[in-house]
N, C-alpha and C. Protein backbone atom coordinates (compact mmCIF):
# COMPACT_ATOMS: atom_id res chain seq x y z
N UNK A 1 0.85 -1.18 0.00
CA UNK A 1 0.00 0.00 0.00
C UNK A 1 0.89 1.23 0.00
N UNK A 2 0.27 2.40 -0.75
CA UNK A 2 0.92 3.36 -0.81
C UNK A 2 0.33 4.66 0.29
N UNK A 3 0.63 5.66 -0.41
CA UNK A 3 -0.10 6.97 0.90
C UNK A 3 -0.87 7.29 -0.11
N UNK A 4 -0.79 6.98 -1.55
CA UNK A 4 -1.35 7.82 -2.62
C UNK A 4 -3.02 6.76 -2.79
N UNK A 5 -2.52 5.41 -2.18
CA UNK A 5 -3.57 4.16 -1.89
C UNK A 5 -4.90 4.29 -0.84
N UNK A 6 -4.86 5.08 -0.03
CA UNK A 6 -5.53 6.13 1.44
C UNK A 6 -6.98 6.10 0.69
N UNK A 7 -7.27 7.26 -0.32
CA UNK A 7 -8.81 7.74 -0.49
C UNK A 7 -9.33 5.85 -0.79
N UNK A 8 -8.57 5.23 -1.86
CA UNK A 8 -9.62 4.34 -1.92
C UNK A 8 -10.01 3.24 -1.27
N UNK A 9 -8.58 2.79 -0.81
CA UNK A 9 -8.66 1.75 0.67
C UNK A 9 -9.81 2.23 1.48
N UNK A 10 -10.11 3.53 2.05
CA UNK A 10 -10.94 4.09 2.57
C UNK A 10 -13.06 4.05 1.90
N UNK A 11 -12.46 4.36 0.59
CA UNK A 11 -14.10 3.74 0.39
C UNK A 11 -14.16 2.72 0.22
N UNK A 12 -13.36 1.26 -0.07
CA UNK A 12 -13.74 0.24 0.41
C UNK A 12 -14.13 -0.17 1.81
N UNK A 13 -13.29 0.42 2.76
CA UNK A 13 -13.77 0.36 3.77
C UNK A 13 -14.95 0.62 4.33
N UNK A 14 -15.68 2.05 3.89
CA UNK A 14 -16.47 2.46 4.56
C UNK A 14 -17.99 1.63 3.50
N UNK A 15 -17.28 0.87 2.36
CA UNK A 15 -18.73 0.18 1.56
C UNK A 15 -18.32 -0.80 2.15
N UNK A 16 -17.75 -1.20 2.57
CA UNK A 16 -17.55 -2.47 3.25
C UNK A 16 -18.12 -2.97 4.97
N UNK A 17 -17.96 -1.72 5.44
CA UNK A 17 -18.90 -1.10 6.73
C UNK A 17 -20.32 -1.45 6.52
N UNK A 18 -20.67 -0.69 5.69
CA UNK A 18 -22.15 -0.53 5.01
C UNK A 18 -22.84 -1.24 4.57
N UNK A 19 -21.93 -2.36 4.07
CA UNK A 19 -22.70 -3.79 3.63
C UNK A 19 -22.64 -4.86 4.61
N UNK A 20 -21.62 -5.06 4.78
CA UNK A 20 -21.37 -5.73 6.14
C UNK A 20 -21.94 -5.74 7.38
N UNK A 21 -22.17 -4.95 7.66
CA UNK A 21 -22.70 -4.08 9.37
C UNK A 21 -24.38 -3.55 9.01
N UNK A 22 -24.73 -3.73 8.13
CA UNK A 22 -26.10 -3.03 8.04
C UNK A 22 -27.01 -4.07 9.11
N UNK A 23 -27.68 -3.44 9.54
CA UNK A 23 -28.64 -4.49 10.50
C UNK A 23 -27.82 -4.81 11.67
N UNK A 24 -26.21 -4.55 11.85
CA UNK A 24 -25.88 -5.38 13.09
C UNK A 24 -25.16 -3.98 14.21
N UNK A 25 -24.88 -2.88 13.58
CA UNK A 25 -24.57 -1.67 14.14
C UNK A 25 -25.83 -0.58 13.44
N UNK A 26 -25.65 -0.22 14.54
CA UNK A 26 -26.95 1.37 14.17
C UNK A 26 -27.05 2.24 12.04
N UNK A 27 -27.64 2.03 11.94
CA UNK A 27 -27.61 2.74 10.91
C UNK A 27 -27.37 3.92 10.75
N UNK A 28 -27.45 4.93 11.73
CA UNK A 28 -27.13 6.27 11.70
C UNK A 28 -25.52 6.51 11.93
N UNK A 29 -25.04 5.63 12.34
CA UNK A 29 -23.61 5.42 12.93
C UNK A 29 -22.85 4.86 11.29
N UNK A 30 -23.49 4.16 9.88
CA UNK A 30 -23.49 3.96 8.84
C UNK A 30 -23.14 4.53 7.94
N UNK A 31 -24.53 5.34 8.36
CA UNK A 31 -24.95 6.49 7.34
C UNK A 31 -23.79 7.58 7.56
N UNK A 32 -23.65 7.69 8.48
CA UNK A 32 -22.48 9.17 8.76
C UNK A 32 -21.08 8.89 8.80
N UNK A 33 -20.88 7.65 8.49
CA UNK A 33 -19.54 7.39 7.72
C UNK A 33 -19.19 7.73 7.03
N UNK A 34 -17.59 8.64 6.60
CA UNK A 34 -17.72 10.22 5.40
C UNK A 34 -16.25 9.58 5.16
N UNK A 35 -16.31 9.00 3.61
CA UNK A 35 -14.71 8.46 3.66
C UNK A 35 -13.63 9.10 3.12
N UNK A 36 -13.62 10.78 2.99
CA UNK A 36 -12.63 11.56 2.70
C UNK A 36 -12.35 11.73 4.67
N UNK A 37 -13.24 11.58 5.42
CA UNK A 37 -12.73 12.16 6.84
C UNK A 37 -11.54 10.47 6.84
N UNK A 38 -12.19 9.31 6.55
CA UNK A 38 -11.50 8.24 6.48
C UNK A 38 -10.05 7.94 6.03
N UNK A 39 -10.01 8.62 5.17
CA UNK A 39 -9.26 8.79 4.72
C UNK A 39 -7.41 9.20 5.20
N UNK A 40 -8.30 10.69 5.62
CA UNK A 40 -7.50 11.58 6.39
C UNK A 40 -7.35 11.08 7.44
N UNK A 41 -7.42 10.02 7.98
CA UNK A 41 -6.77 9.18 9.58
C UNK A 41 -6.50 8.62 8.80
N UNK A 42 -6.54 7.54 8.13
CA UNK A 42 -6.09 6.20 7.29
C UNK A 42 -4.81 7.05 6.86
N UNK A 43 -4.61 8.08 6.38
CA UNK A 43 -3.17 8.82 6.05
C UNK A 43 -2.11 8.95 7.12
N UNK A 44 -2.52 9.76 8.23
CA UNK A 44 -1.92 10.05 9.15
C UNK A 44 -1.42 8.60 10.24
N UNK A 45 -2.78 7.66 9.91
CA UNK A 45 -1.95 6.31 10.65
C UNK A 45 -0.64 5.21 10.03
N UNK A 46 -1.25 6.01 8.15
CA UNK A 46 0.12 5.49 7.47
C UNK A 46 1.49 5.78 7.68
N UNK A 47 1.46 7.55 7.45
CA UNK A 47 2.41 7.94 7.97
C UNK A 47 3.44 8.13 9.53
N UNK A 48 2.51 7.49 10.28
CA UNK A 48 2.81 6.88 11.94
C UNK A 48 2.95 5.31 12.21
N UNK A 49 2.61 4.84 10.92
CA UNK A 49 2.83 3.38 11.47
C UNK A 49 3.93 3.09 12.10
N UNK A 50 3.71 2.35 12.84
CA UNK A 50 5.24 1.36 13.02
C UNK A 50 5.55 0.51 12.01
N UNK A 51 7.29 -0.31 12.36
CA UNK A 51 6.81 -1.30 11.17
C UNK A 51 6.69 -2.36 11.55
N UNK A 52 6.01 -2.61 12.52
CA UNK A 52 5.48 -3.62 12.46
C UNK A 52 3.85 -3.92 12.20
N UNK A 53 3.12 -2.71 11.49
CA UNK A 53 1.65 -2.43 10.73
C UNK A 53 2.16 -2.94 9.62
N UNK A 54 1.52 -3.71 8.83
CA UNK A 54 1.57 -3.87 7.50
C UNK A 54 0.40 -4.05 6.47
N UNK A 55 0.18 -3.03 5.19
CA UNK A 55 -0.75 -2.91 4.85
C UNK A 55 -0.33 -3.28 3.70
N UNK A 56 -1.28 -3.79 2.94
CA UNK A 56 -1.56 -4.53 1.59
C UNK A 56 -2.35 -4.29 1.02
N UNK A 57 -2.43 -4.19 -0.43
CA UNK A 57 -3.46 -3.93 -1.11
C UNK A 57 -3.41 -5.14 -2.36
N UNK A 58 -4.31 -5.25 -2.83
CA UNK A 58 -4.67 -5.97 -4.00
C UNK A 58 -5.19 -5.49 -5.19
N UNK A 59 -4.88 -5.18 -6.19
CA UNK A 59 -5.09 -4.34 -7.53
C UNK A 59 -5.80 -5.55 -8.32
N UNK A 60 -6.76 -4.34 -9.60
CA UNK A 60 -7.08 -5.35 -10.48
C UNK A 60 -6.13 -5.22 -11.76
N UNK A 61 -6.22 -5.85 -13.02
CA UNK A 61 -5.56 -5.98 -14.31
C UNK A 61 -5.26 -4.03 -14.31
N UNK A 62 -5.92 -3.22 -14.43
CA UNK A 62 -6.11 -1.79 -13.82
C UNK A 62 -4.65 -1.14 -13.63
N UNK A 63 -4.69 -1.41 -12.43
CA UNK A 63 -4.01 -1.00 -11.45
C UNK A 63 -5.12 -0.58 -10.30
N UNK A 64 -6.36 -0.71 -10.28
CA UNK A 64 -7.37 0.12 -9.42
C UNK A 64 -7.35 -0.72 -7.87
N UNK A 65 -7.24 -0.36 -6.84
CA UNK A 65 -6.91 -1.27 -5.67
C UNK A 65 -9.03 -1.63 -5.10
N UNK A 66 -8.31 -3.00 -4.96
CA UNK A 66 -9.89 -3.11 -4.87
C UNK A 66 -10.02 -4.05 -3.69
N UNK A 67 -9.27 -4.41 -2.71
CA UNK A 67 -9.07 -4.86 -1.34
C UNK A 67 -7.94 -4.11 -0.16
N UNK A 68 -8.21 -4.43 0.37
CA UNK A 68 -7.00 -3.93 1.34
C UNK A 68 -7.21 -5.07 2.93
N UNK A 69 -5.61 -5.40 3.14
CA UNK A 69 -5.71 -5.94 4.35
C UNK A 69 -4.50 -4.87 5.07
N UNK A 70 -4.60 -5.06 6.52
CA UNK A 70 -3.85 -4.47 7.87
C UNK A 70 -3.68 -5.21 9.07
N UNK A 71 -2.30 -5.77 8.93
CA UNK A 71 -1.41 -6.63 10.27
C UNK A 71 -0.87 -5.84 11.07
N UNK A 72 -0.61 -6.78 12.33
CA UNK A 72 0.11 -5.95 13.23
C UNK A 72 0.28 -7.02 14.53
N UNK A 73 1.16 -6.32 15.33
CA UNK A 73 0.68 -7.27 16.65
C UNK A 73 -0.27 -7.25 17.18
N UNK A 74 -0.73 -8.04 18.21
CA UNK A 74 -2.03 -8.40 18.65
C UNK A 74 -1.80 -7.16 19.79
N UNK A 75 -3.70 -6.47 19.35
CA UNK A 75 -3.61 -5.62 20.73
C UNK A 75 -4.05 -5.96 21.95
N UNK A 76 -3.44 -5.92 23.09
CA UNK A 76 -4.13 -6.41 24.19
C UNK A 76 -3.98 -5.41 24.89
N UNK A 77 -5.52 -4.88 24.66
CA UNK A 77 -5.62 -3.33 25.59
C UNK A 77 -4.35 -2.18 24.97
N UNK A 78 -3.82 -1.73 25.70
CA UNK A 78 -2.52 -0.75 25.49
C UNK A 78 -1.54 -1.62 25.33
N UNK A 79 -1.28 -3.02 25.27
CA UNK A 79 0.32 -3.64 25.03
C UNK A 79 -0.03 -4.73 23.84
N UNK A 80 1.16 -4.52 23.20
CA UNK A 80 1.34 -5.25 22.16
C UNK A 80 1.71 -6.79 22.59
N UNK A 81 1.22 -8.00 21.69
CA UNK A 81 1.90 -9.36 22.71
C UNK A 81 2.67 -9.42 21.14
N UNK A 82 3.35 -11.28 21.15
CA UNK A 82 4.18 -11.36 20.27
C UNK A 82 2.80 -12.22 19.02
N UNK A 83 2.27 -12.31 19.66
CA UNK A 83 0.76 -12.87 18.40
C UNK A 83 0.74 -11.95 17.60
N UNK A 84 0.30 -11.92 16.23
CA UNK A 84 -0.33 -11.18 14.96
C UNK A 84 -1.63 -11.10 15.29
N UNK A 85 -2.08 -10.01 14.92
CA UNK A 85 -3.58 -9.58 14.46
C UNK A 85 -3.76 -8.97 13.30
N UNK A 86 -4.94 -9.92 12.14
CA UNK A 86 -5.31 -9.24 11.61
C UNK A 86 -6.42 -8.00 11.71
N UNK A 87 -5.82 -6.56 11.31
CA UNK A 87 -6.42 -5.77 12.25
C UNK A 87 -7.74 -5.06 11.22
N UNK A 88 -7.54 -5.90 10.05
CA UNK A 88 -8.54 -5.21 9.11
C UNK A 88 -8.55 -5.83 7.50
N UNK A 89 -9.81 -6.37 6.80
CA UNK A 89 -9.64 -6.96 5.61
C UNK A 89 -11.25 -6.82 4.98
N UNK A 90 -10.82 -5.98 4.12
CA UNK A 90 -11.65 -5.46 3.27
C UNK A 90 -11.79 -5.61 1.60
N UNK A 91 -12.71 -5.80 0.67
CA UNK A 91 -13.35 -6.18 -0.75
C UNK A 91 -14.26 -5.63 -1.03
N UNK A 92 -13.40 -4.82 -2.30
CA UNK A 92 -14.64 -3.61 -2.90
C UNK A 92 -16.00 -5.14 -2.96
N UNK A 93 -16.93 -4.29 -2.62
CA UNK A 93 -18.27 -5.17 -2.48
C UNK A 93 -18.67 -5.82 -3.61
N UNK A 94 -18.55 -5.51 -4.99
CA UNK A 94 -18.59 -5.73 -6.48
C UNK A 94 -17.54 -7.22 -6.66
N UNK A 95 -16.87 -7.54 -5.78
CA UNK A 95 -15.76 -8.36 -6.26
C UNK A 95 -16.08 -9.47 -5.11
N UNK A 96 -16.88 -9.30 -4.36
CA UNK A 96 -17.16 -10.86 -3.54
C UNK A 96 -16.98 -11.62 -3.92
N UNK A 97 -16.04 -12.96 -3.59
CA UNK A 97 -16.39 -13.94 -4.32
C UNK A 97 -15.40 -14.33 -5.33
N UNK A 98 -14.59 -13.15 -5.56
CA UNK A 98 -13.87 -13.53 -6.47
C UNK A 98 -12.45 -14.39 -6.53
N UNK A 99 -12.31 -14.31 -4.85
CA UNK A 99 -10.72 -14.85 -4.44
C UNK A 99 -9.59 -13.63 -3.84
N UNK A 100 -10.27 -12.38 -4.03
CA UNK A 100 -9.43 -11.15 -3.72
C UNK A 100 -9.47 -11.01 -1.95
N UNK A 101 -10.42 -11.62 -1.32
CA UNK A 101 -9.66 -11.74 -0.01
C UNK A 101 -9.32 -12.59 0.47
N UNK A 102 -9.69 -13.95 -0.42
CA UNK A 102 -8.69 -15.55 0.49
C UNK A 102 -7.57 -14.80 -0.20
N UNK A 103 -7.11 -14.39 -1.23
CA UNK A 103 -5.19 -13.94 -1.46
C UNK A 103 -4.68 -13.08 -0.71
N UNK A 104 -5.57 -11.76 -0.05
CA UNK A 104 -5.09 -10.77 0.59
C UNK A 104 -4.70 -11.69 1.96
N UNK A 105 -5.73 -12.70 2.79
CA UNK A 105 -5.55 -13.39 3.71
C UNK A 105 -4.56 -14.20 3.50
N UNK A 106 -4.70 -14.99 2.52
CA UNK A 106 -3.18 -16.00 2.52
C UNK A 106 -1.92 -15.08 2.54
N UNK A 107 -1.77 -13.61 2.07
CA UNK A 107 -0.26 -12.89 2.07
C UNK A 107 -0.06 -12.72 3.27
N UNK A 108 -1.43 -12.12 3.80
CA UNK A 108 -1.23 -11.76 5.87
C UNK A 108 -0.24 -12.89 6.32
N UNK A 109 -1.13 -14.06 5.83
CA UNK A 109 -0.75 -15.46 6.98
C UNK A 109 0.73 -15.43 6.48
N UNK A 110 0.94 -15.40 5.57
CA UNK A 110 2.30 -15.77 5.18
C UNK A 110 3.49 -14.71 5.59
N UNK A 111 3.23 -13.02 5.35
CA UNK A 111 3.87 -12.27 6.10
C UNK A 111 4.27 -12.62 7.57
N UNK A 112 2.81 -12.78 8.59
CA UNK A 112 2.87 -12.66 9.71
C UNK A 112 3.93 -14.58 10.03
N UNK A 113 3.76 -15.52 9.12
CA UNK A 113 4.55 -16.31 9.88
C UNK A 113 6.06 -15.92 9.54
N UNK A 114 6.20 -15.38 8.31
CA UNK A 114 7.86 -15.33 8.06
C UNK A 114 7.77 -14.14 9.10
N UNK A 115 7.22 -13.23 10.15
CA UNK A 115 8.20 -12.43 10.99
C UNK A 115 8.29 -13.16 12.56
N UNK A 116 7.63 -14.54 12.28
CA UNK A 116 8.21 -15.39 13.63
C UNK A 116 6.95 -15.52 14.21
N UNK A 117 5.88 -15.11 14.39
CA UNK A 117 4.48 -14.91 14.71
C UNK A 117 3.93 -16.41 14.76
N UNK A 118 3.54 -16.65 16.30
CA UNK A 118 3.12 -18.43 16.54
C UNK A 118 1.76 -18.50 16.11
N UNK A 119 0.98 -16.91 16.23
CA UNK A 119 -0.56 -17.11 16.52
C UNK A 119 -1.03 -15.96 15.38
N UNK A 120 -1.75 -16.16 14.71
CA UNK A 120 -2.45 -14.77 13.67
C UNK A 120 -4.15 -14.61 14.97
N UNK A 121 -4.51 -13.29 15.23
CA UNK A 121 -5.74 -13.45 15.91
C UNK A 121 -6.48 -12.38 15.31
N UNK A 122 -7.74 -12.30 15.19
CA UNK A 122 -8.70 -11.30 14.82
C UNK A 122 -10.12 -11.81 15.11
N UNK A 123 -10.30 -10.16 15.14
CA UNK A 123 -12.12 -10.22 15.44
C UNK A 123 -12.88 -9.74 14.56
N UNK A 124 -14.13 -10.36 15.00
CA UNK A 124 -15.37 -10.23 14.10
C UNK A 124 -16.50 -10.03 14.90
N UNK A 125 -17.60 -9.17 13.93
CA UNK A 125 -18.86 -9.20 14.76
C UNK A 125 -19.69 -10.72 15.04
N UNK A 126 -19.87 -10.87 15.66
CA UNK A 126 -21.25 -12.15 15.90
C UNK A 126 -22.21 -12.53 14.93
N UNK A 127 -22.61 -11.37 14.77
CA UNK A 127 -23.59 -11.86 13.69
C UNK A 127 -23.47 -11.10 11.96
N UNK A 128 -21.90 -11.59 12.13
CA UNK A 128 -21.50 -11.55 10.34
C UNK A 128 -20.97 -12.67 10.03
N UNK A 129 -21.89 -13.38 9.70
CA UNK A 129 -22.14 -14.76 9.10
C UNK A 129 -20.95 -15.08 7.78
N UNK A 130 -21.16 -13.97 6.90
CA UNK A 130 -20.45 -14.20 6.00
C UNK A 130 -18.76 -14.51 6.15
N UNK A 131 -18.70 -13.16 7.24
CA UNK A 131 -17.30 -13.05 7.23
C UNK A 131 -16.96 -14.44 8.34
N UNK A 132 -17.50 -14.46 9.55
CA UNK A 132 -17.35 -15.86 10.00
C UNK A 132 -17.40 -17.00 9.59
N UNK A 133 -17.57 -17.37 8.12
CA UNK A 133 -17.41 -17.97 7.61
C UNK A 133 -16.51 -18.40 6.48
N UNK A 134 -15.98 -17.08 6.19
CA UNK A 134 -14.79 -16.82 5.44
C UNK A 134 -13.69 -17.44 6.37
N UNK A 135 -13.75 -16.77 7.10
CA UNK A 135 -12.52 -16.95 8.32
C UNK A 135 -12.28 -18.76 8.61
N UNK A 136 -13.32 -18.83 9.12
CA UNK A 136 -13.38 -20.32 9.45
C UNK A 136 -12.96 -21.24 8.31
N UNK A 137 -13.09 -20.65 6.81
CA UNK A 137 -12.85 -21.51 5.68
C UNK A 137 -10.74 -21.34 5.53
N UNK A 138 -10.70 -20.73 6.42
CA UNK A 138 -9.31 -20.17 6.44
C UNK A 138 -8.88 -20.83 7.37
N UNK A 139 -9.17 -21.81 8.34
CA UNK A 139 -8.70 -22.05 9.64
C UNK A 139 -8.37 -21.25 10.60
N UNK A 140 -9.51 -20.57 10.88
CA UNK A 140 -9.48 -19.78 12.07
C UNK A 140 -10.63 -20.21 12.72
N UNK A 141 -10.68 -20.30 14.17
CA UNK A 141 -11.43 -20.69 14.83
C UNK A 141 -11.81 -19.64 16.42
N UNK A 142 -13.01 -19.68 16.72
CA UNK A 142 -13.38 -18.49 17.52
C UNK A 142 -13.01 -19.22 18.70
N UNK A 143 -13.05 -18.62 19.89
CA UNK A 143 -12.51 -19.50 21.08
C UNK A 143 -13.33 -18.94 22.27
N UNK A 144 -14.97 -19.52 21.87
CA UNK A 144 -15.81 -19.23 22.61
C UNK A 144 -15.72 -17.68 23.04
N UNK A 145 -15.34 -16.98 23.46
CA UNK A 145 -15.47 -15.65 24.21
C UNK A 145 -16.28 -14.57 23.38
N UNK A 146 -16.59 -13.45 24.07
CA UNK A 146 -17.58 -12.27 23.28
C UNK A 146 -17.40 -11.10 24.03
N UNK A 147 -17.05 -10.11 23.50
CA UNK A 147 -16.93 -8.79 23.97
C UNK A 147 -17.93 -8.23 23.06
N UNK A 148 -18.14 -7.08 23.92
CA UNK A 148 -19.02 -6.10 23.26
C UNK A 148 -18.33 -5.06 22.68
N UNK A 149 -18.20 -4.63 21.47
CA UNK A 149 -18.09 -3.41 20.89
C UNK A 149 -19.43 -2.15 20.87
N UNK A 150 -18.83 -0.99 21.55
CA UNK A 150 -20.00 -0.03 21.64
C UNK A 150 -20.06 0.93 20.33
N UNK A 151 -21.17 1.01 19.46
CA UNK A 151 -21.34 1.59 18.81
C UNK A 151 -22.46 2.87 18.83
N UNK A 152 -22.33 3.67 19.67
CA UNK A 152 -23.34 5.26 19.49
C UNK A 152 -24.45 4.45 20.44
N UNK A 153 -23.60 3.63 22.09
CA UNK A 153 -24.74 3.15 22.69
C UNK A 153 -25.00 1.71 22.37
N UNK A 154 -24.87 1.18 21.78
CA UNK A 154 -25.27 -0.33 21.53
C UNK A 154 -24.22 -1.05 21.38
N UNK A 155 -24.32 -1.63 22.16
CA UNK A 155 -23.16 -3.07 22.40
C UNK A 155 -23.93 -4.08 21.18
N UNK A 156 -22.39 -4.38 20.05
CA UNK A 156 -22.58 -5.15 19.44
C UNK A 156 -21.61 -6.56 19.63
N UNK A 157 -21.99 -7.13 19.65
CA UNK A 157 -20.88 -8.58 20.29
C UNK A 157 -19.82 -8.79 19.22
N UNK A 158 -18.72 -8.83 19.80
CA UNK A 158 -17.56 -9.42 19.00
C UNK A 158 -16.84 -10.88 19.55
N UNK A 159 -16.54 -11.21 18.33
CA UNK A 159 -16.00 -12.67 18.65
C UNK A 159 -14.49 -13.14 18.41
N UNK A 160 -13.83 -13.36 19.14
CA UNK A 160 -11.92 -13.20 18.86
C UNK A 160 -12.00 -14.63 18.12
N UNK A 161 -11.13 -14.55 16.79
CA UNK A 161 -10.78 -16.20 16.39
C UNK A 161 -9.43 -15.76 16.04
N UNK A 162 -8.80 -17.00 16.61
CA UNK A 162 -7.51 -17.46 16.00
C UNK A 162 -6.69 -18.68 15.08
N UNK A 163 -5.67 -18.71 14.75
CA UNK A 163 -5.45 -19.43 14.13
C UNK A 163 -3.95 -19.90 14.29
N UNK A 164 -3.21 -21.20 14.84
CA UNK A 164 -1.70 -20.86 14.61
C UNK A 164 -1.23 -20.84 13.53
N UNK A 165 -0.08 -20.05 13.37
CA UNK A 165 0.78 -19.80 12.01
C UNK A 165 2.33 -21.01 12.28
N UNK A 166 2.83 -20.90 11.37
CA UNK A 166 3.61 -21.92 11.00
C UNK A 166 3.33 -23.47 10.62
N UNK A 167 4.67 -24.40 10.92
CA UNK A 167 4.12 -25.71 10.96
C UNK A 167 3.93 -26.29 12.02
C-alpha cells in the first residue's frame, strides 16, 4: 500500500462497513460514515505506522486497488503481545467472491509467519455470518469468548478467532 492508496482503501472500507454491518450496528452510525474524513486518519496512521503495521493492497488488471488488508501485533488493551492480528480486511463489495480476499488473507498469513508470529488473531462481529465464515474456511477458529463493541450506545458482540501460524 501506498499513501497515494488512502482515499480508496478508505471507500472500500467504509462500503464495506455498510454492507457488512447493516442491520448489526446502528444505521445512523453507517450512514455518517464520510470516507474523505477516512481517509485523512487512514493517512496520518500510514504515515505513523510502526513497522510492524503492514498494509496490503490488492489491484485489479487496472491497477485500481480493490481490497485492502492491515497486520500488526495483537492488541491487548494498550500492550502489544508477540501474536499477529489481523487488524482489518476489506473487498470492494462488487468483487465478492472472487478470491481477492482468500489472497489478501493468505499474504497476511504468510507475512505474519515469516516475521516469527506463533498465533495470527482477529475479530469479528457475531452476527456476520459471512465473514465468520470466510474466516473459518481459512482455519481460524473463535474460542468461545464475546466482547461487546459499543457503537453510538449499543453493544454489538464481537467474537476473537484465532489461528496458529507456522508448521
Amino acid at each position: 500500500m501506498t499513501l497515494g492508496d488512502c482515499d480508496r482503501v478508505s471507500r472500500i472500507r467504509v462500503q464495506g462497513w455498510r454492507t457488512a454491518y447493516r442491520g448489526l450496528v446502528p444505521q445512523p452510525y453507517l450512514d455518517a460514515m464520510d470516507p474523505a474524513a477516512d481517509a485523512e486518519r487512514r493517512r496520518a496512521m500510514f504515515t505513523g505506522a510502526s513497522g510492524d503495521v503492514v498494509n496490503l493492497v490488492a489491484e485489479d488488471d487496472a491497477g485500481e486497488v480493490v481490497g485492502w488488508a492491515c497486520t500488526g501485533r495483537y492488541r491487548d488493551g494498550e500492550a502489544r503481545t508477540a501474536d499477529a492480528e489481523l487488524y482489518a480486511l476489506y473487498v470492494d463489495a462488487g468483487r465478492f467472491g472472487t478470491g481477492i480476499g482468500q489472497a489478501l488473507l493468505r499474504e497476511s498469513v504468510h507475512r505474519c509467519e515469516a516475521a516469527g508470529h506463533a498465533r495470527m488473531l482477529l475479530w469479528v462481529l457475531a452476527g456476520n455470518a459471512r465473514a465468520r465464515r470466510f474466516y473459518e474456511r481459512a482455519g481460524f477458529r473463535p474460542d468461545g469468548a464475546e466482547e461487546p463493541f459499543v457503537v453510538e450506545g449499543v453493544a454489538v458482540p464481537e467474537v476473537p478467532y484465532a489461528r496458529p501460524l507456522g508448521s
